[in-house]
N, C-alpha and C. Protein backbone atom coordinates (compact mmCIF):
# COMPACT_ATOMS: atom_id res chain seq x y z
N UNK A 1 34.18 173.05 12.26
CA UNK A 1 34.36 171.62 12.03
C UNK A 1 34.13 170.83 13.32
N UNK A 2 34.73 171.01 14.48
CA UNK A 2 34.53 170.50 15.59
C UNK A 2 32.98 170.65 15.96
N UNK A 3 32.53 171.90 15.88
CA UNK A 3 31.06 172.00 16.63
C UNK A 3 30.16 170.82 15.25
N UNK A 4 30.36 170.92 14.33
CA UNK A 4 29.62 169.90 13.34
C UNK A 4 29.82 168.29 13.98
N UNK A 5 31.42 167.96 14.01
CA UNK A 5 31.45 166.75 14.93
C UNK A 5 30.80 166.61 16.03
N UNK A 6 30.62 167.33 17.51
CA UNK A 6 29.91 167.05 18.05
C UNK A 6 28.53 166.76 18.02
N UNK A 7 27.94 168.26 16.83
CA UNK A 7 26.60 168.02 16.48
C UNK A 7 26.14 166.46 16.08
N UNK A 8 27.26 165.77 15.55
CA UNK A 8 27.00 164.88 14.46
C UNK A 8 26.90 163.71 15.64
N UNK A 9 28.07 163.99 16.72
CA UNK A 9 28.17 162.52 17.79
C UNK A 9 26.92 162.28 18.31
N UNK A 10 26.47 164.10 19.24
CA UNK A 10 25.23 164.19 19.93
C UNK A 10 23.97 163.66 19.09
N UNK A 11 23.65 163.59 18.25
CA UNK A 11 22.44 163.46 17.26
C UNK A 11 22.70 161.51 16.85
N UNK A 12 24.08 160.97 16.69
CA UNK A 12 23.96 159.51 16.78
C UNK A 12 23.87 158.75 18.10
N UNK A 13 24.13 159.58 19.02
CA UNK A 13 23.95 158.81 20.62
C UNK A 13 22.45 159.00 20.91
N UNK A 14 21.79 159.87 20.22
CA UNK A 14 20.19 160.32 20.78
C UNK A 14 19.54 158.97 19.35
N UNK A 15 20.08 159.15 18.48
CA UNK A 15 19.30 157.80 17.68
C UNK A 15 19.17 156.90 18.09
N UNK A 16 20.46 155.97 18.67
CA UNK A 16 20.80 154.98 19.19
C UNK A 16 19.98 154.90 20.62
N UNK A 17 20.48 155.63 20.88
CA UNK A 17 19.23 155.69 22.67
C UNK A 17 17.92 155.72 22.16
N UNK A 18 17.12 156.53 21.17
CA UNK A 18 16.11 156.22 20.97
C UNK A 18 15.40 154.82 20.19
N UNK A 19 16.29 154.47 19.56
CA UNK A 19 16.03 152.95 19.04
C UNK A 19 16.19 151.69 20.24
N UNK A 20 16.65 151.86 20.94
CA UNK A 20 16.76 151.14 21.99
C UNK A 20 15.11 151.14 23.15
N UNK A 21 14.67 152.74 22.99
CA UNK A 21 13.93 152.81 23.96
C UNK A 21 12.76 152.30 23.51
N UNK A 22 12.28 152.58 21.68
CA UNK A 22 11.29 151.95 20.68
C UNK A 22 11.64 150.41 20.53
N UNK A 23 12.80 150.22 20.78
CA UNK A 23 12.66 148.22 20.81
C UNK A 23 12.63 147.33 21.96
N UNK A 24 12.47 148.23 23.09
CA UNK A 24 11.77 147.74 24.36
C UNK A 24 10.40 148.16 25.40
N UNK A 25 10.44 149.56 24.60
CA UNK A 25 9.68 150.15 25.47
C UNK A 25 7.77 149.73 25.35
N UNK A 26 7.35 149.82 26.05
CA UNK A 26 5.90 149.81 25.65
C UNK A 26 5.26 151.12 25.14
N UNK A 27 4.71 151.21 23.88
CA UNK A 27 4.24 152.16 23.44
C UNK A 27 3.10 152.63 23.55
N UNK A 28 2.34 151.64 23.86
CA UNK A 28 0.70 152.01 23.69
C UNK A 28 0.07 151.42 25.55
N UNK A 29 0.13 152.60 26.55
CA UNK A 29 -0.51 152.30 27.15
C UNK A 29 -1.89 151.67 27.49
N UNK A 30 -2.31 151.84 26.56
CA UNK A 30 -3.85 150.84 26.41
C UNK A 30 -4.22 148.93 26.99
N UNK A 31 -2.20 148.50 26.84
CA UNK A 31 -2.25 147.22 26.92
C UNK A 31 -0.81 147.22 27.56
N UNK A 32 -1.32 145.91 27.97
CA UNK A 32 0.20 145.16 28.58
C UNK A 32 0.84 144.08 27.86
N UNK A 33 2.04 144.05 27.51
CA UNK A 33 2.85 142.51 27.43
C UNK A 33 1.95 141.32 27.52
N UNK A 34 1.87 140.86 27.11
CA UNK A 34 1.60 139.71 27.59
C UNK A 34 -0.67 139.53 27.64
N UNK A 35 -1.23 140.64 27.57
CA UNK A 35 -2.82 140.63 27.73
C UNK A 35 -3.38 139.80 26.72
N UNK A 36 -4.37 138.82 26.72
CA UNK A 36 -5.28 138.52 25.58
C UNK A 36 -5.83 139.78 25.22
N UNK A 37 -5.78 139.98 24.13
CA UNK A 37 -6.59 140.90 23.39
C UNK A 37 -7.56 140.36 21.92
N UNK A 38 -7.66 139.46 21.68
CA UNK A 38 -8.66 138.69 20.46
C UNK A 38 -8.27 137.11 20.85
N UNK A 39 -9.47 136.25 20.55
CA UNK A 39 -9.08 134.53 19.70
C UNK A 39 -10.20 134.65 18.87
N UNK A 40 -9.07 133.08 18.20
CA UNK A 40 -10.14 132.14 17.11
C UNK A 40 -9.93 130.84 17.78
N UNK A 41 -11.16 130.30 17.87
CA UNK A 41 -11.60 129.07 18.14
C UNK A 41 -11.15 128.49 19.73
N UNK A 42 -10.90 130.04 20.65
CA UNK A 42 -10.10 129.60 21.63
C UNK A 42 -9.18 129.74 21.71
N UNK A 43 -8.39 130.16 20.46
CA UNK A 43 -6.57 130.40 20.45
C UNK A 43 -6.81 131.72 20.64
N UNK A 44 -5.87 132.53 22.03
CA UNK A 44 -5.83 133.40 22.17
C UNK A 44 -4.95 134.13 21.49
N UNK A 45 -4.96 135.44 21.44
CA UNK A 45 -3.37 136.63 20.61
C UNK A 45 -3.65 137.33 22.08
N UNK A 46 -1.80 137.45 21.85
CA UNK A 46 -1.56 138.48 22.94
C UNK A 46 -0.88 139.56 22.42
N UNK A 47 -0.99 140.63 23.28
CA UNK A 47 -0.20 142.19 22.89
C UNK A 47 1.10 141.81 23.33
N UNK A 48 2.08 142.03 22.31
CA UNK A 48 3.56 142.06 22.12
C UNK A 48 4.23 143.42 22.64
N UNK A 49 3.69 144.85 22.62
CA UNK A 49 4.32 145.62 22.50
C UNK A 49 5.03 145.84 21.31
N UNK A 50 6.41 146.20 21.09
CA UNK A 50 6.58 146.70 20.15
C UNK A 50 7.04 145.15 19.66
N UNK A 51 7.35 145.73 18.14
CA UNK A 51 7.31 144.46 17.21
C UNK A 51 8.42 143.46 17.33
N UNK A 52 9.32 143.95 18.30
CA UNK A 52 10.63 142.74 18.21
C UNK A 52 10.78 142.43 19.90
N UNK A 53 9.96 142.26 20.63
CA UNK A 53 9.97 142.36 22.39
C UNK A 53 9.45 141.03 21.74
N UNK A 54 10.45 140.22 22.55
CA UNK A 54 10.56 138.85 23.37
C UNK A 54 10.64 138.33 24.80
N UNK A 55 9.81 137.72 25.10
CA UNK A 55 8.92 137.25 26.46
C UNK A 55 9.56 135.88 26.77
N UNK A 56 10.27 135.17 25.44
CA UNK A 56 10.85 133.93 26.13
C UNK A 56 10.15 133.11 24.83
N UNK A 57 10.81 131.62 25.35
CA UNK A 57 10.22 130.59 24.29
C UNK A 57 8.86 130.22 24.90
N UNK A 58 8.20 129.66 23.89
CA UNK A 58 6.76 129.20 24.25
C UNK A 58 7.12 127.17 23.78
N UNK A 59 7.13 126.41 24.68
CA UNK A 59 7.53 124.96 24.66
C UNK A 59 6.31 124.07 24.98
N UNK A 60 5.82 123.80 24.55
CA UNK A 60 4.39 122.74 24.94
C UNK A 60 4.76 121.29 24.27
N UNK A 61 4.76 120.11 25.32
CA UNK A 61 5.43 119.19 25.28
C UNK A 61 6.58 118.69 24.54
N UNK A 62 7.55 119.50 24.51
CA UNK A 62 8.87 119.51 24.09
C UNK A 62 8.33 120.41 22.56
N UNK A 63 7.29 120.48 21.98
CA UNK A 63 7.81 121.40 20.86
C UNK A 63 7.54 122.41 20.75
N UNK A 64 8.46 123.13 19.98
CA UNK A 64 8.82 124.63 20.30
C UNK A 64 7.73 125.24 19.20
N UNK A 65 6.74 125.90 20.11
CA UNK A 65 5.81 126.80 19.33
C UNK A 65 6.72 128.18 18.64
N UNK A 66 7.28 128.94 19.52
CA UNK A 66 8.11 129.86 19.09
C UNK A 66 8.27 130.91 20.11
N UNK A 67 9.07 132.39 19.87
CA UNK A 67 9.26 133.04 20.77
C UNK A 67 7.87 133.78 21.15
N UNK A 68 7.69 133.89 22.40
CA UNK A 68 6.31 134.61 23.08
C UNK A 68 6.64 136.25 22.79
N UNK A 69 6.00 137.23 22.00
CA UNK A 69 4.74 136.77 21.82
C UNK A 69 4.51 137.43 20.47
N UNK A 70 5.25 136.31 19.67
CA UNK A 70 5.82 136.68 18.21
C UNK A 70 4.56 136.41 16.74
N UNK A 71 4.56 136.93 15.89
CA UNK A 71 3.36 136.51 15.05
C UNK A 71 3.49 135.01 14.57
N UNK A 72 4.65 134.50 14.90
CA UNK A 72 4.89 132.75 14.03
C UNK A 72 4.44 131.57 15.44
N UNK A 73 4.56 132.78 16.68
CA UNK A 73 4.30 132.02 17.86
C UNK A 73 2.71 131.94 17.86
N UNK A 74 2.24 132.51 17.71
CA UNK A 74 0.14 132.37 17.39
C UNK A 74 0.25 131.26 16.47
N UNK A 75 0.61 131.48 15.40
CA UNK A 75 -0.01 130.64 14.15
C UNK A 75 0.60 129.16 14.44
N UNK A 76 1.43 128.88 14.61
CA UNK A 76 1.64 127.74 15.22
C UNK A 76 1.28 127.31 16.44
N UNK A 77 1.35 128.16 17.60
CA UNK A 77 0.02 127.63 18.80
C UNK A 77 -1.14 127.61 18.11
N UNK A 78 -1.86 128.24 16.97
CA UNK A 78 -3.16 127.83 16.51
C UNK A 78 -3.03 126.46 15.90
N UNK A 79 -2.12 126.46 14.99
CA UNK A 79 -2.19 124.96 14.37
C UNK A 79 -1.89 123.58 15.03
N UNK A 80 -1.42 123.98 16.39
CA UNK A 80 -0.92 123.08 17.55
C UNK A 80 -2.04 122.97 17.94
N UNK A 81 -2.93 123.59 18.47
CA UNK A 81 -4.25 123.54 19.37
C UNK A 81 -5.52 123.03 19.19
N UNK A 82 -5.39 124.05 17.52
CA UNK A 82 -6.37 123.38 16.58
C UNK A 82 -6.50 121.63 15.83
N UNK A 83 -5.31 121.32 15.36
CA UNK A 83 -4.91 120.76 14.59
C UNK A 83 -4.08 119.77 15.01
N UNK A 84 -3.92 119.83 15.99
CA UNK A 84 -2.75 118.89 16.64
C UNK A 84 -1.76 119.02 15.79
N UNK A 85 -1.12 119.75 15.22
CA UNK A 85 -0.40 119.44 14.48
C UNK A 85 1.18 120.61 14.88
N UNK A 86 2.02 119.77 14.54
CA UNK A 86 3.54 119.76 14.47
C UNK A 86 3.79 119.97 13.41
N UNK A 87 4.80 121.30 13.21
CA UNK A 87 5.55 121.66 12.00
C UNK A 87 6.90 120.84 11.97
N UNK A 88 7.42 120.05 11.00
CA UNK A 88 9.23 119.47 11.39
C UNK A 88 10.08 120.49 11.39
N UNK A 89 9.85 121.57 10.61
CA UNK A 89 10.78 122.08 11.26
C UNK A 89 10.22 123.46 11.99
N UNK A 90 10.73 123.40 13.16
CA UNK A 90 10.24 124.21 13.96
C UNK A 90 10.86 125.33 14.84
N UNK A 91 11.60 125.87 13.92
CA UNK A 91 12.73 127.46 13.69
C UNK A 91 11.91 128.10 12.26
N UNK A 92 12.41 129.48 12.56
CA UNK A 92 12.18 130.14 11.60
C UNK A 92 11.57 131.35 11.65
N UNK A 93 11.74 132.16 10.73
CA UNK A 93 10.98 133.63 10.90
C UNK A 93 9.54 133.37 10.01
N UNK A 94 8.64 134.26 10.10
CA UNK A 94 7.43 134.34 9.39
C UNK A 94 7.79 134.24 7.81
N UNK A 95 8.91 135.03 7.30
CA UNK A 95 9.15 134.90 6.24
C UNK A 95 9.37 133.47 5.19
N UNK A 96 10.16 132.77 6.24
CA UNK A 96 10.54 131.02 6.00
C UNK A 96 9.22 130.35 6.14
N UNK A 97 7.83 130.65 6.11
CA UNK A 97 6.84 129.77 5.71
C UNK A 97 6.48 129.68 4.63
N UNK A 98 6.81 130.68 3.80
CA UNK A 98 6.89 130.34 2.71
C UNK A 98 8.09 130.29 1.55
N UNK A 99 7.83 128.85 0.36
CA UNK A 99 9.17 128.85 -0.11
C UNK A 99 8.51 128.88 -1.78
N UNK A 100 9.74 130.31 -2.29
CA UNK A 100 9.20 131.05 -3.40
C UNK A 100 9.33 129.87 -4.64
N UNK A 101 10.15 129.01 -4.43
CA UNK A 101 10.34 128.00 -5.51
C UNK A 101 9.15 126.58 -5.65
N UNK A 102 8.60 126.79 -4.77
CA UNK A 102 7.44 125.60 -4.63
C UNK A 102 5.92 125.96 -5.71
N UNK A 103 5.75 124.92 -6.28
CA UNK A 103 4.43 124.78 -6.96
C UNK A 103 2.92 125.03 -6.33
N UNK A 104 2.07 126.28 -6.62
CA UNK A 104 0.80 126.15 -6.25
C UNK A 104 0.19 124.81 -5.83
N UNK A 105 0.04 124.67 -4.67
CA UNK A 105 -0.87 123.58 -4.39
C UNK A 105 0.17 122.31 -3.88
N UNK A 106 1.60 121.79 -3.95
CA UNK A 106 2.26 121.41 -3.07
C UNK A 106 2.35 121.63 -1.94
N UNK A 107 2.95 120.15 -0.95
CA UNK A 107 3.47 119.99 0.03
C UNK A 107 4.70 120.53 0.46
N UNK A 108 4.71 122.16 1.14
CA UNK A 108 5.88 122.41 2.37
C UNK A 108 6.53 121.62 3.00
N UNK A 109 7.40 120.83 2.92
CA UNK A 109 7.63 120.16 4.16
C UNK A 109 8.37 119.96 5.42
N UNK A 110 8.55 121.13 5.26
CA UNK A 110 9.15 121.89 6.72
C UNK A 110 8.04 122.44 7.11
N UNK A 111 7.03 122.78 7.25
CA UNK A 111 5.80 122.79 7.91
C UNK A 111 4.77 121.85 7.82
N UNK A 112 5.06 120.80 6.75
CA UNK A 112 4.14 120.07 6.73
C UNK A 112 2.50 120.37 6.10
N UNK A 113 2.21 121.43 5.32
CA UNK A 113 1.30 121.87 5.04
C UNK A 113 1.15 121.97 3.72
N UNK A 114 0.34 122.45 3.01
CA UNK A 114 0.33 122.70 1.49
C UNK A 114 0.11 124.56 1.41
N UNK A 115 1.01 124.45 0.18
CA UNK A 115 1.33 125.78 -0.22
C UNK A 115 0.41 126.60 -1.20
N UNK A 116 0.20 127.76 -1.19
CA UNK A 116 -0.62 127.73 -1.97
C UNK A 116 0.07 129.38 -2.26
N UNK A 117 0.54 130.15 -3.53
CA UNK A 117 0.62 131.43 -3.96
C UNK A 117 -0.54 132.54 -3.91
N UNK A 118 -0.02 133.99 -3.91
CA UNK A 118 -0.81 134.22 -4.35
C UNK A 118 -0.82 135.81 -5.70
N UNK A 119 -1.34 135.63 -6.65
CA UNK A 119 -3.04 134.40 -6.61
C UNK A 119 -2.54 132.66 -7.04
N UNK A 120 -3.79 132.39 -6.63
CA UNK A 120 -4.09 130.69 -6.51
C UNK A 120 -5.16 130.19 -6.81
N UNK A 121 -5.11 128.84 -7.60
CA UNK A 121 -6.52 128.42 -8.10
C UNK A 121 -7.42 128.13 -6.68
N UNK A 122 -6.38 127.91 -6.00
CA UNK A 122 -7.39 127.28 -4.55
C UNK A 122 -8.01 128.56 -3.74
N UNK A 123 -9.16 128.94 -3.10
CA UNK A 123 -9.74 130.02 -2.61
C UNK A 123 -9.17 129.78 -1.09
N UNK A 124 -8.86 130.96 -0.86
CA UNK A 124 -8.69 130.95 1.12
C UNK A 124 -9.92 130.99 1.39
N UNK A 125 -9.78 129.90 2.76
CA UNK A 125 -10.72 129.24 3.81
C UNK A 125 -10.13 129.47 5.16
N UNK A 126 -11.12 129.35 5.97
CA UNK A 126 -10.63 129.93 7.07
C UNK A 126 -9.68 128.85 7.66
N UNK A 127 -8.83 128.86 8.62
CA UNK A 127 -7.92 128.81 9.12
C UNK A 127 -6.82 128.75 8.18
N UNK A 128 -6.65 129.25 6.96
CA UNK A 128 -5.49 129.16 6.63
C UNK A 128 -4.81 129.93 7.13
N UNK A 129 -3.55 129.59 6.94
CA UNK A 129 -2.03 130.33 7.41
C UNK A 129 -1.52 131.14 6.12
N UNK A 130 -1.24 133.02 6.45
CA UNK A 130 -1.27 133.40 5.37
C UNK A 130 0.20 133.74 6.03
N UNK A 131 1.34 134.19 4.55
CA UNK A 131 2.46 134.92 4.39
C UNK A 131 2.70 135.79 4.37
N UNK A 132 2.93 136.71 4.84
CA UNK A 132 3.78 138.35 4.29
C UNK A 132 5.05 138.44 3.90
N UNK A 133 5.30 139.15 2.85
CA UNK A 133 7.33 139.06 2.92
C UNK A 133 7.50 140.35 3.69
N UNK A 134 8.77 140.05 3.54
CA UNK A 134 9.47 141.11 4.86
C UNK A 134 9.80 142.45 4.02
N UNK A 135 9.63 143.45 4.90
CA UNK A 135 9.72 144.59 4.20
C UNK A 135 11.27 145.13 4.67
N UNK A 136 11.29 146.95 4.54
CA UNK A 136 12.47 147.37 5.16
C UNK A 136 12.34 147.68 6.44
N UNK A 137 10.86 147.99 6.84
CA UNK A 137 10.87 148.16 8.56
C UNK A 137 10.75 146.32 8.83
N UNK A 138 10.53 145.56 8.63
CA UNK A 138 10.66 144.11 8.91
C UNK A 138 10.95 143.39 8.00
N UNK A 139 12.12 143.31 8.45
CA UNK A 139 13.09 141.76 7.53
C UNK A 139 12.43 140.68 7.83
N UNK A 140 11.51 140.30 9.08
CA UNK A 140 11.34 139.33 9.37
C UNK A 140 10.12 138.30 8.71
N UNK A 141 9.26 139.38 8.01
CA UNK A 141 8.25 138.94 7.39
C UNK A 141 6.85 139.23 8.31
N UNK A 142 5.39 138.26 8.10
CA UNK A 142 4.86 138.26 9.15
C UNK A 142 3.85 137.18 8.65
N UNK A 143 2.87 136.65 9.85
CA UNK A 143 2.03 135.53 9.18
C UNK A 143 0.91 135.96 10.13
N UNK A 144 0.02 134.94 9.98
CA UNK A 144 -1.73 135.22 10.09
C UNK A 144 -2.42 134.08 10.11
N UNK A 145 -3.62 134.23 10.61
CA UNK A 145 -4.55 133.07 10.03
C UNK A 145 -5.51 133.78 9.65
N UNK A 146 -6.58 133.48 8.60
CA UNK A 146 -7.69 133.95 7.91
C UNK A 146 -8.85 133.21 9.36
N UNK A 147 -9.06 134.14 9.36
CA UNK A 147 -10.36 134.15 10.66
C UNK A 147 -11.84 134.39 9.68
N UNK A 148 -12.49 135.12 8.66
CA UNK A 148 -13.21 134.80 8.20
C UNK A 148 -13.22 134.89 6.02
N UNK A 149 -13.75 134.66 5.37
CA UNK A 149 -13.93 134.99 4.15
C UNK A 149 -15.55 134.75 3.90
N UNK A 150 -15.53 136.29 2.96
CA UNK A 150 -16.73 136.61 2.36
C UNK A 150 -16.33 136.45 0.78
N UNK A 151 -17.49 137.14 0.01
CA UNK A 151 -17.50 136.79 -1.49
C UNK A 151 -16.68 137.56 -1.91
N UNK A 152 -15.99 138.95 -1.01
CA UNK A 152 -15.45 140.14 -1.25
C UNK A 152 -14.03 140.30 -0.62
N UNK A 153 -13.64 139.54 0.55
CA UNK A 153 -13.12 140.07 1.62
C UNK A 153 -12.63 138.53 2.39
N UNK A 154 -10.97 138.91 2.99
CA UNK A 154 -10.58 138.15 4.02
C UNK A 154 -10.47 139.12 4.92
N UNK A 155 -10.68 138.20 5.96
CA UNK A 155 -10.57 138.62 7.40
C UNK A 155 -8.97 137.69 8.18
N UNK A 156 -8.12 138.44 8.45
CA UNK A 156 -6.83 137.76 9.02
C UNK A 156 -6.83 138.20 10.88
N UNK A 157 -6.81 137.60 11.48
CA UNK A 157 -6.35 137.47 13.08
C UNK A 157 -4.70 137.64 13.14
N UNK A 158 -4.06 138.16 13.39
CA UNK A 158 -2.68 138.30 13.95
C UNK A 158 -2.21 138.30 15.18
N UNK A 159 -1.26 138.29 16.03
CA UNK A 159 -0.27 138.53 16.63
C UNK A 159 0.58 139.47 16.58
N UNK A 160 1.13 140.80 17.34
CA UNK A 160 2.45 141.32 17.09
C UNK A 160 2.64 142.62 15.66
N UNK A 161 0.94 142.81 15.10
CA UNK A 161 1.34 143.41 14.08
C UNK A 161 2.09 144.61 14.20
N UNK A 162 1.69 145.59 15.51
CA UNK A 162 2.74 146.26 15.78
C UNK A 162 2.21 147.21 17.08
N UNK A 163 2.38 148.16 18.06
CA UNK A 163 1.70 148.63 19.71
C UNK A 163 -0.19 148.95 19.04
N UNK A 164 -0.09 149.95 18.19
CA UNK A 164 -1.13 150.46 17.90
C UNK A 164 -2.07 149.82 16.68
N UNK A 165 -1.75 148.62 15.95
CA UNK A 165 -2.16 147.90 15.39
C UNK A 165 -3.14 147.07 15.86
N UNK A 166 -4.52 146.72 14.99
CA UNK A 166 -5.86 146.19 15.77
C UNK A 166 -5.14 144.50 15.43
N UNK A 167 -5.97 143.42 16.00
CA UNK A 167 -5.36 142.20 15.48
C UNK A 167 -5.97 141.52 14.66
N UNK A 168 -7.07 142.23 14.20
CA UNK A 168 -7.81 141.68 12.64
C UNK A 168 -7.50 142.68 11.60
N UNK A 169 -7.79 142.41 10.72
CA UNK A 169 -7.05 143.41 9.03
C UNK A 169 -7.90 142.59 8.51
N UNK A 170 -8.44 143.33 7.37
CA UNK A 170 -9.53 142.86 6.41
C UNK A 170 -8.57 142.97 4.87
N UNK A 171 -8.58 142.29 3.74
CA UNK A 171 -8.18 142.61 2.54
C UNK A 171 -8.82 142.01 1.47
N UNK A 172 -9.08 142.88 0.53
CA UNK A 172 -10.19 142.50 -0.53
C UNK A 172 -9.84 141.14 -1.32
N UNK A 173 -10.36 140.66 -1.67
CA UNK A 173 -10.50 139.19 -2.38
C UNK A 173 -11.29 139.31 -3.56
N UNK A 174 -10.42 139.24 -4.70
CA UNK A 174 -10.90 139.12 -6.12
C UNK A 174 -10.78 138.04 -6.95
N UNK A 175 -11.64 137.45 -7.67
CA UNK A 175 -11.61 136.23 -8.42
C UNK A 175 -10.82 136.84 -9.76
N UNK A 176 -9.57 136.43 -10.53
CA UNK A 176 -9.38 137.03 -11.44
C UNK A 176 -8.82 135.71 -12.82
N UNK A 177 -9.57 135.79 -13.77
CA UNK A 177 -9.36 134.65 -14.40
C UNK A 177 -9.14 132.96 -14.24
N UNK A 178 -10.07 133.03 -12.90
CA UNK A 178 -10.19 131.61 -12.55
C UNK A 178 -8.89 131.27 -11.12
N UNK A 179 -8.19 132.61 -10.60
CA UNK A 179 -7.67 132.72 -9.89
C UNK A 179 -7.83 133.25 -8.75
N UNK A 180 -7.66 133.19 -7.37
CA UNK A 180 -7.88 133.89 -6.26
C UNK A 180 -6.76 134.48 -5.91
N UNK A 181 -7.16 136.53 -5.95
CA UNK A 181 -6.04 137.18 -5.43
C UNK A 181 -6.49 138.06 -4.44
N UNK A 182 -5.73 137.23 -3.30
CA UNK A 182 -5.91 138.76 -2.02
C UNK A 182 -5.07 139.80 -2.58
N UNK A 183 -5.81 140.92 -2.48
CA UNK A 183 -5.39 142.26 -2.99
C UNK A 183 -4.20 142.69 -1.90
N UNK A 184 -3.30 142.32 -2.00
CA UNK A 184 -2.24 142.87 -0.71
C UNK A 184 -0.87 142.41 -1.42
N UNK A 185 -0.15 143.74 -1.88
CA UNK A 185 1.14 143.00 -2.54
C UNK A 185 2.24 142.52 -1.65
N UNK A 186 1.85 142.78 -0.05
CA UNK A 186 2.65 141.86 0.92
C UNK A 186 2.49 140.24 1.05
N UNK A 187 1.29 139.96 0.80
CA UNK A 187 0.79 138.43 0.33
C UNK A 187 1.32 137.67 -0.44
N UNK A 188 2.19 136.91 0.28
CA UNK A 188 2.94 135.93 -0.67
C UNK A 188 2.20 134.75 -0.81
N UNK A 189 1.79 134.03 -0.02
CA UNK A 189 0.35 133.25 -0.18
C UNK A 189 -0.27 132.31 0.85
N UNK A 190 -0.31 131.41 1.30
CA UNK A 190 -1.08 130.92 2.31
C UNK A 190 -0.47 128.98 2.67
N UNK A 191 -1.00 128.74 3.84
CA UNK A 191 -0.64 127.75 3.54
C UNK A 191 -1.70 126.96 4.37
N UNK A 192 -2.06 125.48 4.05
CA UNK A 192 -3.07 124.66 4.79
C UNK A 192 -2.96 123.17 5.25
N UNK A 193 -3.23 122.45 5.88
CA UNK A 193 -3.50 121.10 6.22
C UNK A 193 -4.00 120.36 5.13
């Protein structure tokens, strides 16, 4: 009984130490904190390391893009840069861009954007801002911008997807009864200017 208890202490102090060392450590020597590694239109993405490493707030003339160098912190420095544009409200996880009770094709207005499900009568265009819901390895959700679309295929740019993760992801695009569905059941749906 005792040697099982210890077994049991030794084996939760080595979890705990190892979750600690995976939520700070850098995993993928290939890159640093902080490197450009892809843009669109000039908006750079940087390597995060692992998926919850925070670098600090990112503040450009008093408004708060988000934490550096987080996936909600890109998409809003893109829509800041691009777009001049200001979200009102400007907290939140990737998940909170989108709100499940809103009508295809309404105004968000805590981001200020229009919403769009998916699927959706409206087709993704590039720079939209896409959704992920949050899974069990991420509560937090995650977001994107569509960097290109073909007759077949989106192309999404990210931030932060995770050390060994590229920062484009491709996902098929099907027209289905007069509807547009990115094939990705993490796709909650998109949002635009």
């Amino acid at each position: 009984m005792k040697k099982t208890l210890k077994i049991a202490a030794i084996l939760g102090v080595l979890l705990i130490g190892l979750y600690f060392v995976f939520k700070k450590v850098n995993l993928n020597p290939s890159h640093s904190v902080g490197e450009v590694i892809d843009s669109l239109n000039n908006v750079e993405v940087y390597y995060n390391g692992v998926v919850r490493n925070i670098e600090g707030r990112n503040v450009i003339d008093g408004y708060n893009i988000g934490m550096k160098y987080q996936c909600v912190e890109f998409v809003k420095r893109y829509y800041f840069e691009q777009y001049n544009h200001k979200m009102p409200d400007t907290y939140g996880n990737a998940k909170d861009f989108f709100i499940d009770q809103l009508e295809d094709g309404k105004l968000n207005k805590q981001r200020d954007l229009y919403q769009y499900s998916n699927p959706s009568y409206s087709e993704p265009k590039v720079g939209d801002l896409i959704v992920m819901s949050a899974t069990t390895f991420n509560k937090y959700g995650h977001v994107a911008i569509v960097s290109k679309v073909d007759k077949n295929n989106i192309e999404i740019i990210q931030q932060n997807p995770s050390p060994f993760s590229n920062s484009r992801e491709t996902f098929p695009l099907e027209n289905q009864n007069g509807k547009w569905n990115i094939m990705n059941n993490r796709i909650d749906g998109s949002a635009t200017k």
